[in-house]
N, C-alpha and C. Protein backbone atom coordinates (compact mmCIF):
# COMPACT_ATOMS: atom_id res chain seq x y z
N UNK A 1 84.55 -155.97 -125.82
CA UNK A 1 84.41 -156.10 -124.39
C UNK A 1 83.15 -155.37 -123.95
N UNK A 2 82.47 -155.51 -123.44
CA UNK A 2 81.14 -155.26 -122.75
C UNK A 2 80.92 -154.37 -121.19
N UNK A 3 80.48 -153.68 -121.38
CA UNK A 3 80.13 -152.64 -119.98
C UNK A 3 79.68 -153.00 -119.07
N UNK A 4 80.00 -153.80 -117.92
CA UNK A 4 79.18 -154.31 -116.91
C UNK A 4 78.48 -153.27 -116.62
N UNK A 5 77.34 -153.25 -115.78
CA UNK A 5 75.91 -152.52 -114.78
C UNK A 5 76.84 -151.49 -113.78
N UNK A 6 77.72 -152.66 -113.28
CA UNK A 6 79.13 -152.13 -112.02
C UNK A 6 79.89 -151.18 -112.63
N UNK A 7 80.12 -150.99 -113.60
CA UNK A 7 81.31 -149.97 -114.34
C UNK A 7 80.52 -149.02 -114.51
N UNK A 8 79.40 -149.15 -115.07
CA UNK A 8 78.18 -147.91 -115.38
C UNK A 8 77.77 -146.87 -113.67
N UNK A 9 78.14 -147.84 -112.94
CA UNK A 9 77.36 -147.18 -112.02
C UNK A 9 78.73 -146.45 -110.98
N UNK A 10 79.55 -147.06 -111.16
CA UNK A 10 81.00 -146.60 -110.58
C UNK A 10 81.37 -144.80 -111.31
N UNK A 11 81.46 -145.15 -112.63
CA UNK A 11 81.81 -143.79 -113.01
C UNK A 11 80.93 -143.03 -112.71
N UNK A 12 79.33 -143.30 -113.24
CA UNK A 12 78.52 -142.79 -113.03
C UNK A 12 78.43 -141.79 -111.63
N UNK A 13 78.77 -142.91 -110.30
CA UNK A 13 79.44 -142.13 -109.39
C UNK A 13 80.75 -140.95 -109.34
N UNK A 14 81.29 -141.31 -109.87
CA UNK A 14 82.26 -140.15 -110.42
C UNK A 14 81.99 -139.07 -111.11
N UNK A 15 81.34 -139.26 -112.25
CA UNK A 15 80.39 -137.93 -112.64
C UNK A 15 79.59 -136.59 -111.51
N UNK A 16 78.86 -137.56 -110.57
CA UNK A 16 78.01 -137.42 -109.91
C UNK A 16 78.61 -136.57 -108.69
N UNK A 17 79.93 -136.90 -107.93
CA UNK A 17 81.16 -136.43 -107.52
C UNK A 17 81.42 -135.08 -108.03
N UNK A 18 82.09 -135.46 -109.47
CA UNK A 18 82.95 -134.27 -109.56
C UNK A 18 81.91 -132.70 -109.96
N UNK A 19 80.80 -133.46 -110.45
CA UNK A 19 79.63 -132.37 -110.81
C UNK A 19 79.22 -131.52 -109.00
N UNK A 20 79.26 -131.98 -108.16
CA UNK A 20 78.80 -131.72 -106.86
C UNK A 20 80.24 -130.62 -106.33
N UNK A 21 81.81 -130.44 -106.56
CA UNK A 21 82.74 -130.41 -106.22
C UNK A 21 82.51 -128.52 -107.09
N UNK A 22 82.65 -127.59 -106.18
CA UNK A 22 82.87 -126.31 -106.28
C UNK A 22 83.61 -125.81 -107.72
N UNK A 23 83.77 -125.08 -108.70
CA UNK A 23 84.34 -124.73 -109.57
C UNK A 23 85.65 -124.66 -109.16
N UNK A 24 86.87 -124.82 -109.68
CA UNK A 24 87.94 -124.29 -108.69
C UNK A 24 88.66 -123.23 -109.75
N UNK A 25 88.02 -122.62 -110.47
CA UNK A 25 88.54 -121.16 -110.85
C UNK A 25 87.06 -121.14 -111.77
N UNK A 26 87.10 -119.74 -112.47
CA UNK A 26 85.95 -119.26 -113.00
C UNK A 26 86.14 -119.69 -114.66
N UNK A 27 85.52 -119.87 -115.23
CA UNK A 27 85.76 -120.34 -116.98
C UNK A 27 86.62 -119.36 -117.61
N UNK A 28 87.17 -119.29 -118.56
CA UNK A 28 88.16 -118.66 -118.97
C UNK A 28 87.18 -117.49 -119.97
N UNK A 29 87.54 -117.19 -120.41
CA UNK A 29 86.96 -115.67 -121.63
C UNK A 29 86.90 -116.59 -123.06
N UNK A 30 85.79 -116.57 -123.16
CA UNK A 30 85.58 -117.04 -124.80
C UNK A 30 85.44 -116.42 -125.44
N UNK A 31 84.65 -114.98 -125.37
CA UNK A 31 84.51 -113.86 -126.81
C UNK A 31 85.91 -113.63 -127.06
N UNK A 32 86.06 -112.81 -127.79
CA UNK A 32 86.83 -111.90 -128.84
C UNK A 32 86.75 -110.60 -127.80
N UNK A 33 85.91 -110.16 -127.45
CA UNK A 33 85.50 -109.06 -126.87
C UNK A 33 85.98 -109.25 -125.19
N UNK A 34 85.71 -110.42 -124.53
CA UNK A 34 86.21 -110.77 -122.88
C UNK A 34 87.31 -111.17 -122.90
N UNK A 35 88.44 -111.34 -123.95
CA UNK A 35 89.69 -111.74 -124.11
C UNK A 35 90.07 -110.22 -123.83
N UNK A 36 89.75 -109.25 -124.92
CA UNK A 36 90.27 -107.97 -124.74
C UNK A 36 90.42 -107.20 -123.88
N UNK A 37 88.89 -107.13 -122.95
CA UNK A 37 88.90 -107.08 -121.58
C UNK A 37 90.12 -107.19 -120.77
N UNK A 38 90.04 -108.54 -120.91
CA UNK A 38 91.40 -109.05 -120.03
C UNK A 38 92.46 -108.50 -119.95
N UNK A 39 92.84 -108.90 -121.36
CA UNK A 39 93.95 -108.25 -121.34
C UNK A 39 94.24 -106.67 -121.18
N UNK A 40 93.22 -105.93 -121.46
CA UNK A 40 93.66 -103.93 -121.19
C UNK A 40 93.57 -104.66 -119.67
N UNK A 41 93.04 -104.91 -118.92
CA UNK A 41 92.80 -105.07 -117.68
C UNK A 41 94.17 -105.05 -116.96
N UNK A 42 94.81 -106.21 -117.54
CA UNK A 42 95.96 -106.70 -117.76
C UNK A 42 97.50 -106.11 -117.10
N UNK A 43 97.52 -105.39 -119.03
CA UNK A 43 97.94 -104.20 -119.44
C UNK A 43 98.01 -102.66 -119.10
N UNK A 44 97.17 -102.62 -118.31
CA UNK A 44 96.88 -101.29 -117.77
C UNK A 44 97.97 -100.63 -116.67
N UNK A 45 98.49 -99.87 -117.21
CA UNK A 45 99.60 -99.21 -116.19
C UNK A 45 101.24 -99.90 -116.30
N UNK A 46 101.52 -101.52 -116.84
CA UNK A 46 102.19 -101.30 -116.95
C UNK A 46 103.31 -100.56 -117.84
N UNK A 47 104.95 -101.21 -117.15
CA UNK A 47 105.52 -100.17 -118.32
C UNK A 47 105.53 -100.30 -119.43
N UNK A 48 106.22 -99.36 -120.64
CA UNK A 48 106.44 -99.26 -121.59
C UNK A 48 106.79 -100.33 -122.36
N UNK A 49 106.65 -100.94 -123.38
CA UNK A 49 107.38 -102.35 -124.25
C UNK A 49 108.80 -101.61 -123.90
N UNK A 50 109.71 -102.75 -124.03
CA UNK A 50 111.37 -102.66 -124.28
C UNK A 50 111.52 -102.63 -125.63
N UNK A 51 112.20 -101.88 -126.14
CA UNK A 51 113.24 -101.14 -127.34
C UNK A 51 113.83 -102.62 -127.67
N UNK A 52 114.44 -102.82 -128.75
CA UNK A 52 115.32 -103.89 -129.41
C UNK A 52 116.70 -103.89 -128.12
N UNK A 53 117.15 -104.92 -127.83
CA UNK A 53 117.99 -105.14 -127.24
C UNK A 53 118.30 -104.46 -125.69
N UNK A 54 117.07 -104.95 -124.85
CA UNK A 54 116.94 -103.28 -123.74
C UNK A 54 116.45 -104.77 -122.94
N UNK A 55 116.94 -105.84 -122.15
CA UNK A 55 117.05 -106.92 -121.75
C UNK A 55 116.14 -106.68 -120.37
N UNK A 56 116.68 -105.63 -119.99
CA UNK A 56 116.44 -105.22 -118.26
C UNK A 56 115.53 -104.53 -118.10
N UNK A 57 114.62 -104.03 -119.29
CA UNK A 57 113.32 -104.00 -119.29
C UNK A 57 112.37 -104.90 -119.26
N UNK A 58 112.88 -105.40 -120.50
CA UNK A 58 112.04 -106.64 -120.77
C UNK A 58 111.53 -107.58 -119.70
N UNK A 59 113.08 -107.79 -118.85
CA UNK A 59 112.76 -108.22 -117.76
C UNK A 59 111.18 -108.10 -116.57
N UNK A 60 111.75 -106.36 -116.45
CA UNK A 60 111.09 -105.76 -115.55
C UNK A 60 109.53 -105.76 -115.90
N UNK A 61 109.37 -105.92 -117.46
CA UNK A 61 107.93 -105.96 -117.92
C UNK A 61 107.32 -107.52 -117.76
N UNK A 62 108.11 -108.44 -118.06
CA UNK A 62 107.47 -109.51 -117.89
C UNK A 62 107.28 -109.95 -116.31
N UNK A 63 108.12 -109.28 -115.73
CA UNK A 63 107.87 -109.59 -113.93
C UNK A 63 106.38 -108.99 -113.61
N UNK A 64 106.19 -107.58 -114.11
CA UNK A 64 105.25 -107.02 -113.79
C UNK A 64 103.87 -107.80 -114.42
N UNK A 65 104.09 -107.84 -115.86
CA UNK A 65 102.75 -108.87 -116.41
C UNK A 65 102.65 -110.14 -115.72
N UNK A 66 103.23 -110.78 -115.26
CA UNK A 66 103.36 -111.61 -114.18
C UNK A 66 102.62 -111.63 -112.97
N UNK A 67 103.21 -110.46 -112.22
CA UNK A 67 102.67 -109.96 -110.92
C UNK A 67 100.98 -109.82 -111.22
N UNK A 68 100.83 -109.30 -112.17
CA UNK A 68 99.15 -108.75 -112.55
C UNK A 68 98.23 -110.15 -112.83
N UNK A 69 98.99 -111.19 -113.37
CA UNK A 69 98.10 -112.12 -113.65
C UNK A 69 97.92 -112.56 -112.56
N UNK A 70 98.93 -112.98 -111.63
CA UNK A 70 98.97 -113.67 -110.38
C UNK A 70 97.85 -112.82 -109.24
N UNK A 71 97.73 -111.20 -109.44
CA UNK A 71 96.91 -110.52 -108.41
C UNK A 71 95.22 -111.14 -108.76
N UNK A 72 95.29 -110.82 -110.61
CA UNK A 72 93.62 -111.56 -110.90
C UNK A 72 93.26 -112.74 -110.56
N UNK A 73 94.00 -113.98 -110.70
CA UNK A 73 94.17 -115.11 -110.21
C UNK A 73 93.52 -115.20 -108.53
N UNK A 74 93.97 -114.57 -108.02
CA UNK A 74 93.76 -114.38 -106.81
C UNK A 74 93.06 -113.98 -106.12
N UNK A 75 92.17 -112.86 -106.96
CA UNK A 75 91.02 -112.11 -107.02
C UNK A 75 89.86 -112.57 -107.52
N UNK A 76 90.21 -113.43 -108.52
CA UNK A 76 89.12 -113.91 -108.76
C UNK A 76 88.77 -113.55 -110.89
N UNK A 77 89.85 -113.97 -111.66
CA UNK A 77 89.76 -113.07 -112.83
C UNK A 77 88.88 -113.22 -113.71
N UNK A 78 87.94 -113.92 -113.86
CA UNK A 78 86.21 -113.61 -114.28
C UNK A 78 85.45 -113.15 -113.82
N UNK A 79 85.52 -112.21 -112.75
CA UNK A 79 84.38 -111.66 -112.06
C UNK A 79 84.39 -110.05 -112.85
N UNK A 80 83.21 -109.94 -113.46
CA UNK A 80 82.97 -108.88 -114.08
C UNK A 80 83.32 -107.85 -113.56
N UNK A 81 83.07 -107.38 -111.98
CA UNK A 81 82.60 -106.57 -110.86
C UNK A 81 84.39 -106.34 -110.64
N UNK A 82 85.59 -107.11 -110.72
CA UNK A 82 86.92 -106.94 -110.34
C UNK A 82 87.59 -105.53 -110.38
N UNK A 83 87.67 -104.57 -109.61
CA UNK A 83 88.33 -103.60 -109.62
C UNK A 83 89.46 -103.14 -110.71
N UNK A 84 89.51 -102.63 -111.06
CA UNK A 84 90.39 -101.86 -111.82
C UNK A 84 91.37 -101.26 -111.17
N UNK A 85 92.66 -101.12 -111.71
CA UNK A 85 93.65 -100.20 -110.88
C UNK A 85 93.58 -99.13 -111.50
């Protein structure tokens, strides 16, 4: 099947579109090194890991790692410059 001129120039428009359209979050961490970042970033302050069979921690830790991703998210979590708690 063959590429009409019209199909070339349609997507082409679409390219042209979505290239013009604001980032809508920042690129993710590719080093080894901006992953780590992240995560102490992360990590920082909350609580303690849960013990073997300690449920209602666990809980309480994954709410909190939660809460933290959702604050960077929000903040903006590739921006070098992002505050620290």
């Amino acid at each position: 099947m063959a590429v009409s001129e019209r199909d070339r120039s349609y997507f082409r428009r679409i390219g042209e579109w979505k290239a013009s359209l604001p980032a809508a979050a920042p690129p993710p961490p590719r080093s080894f090194d901006q992953v780590c970042e992240a995560m102490v970033r992360i990590q920082w302050g909350l609580s303690p890991p849960p013990t073997h069979g300690d449920d209602a921690a666990a809980v309480t830790r994954l709410t909190e790692f939660r809460d933290r991703l959702l604050e960077l998210e929000a903040r903006g979590s590739g921006k070098r410059n992002a505050k620290r708690r």
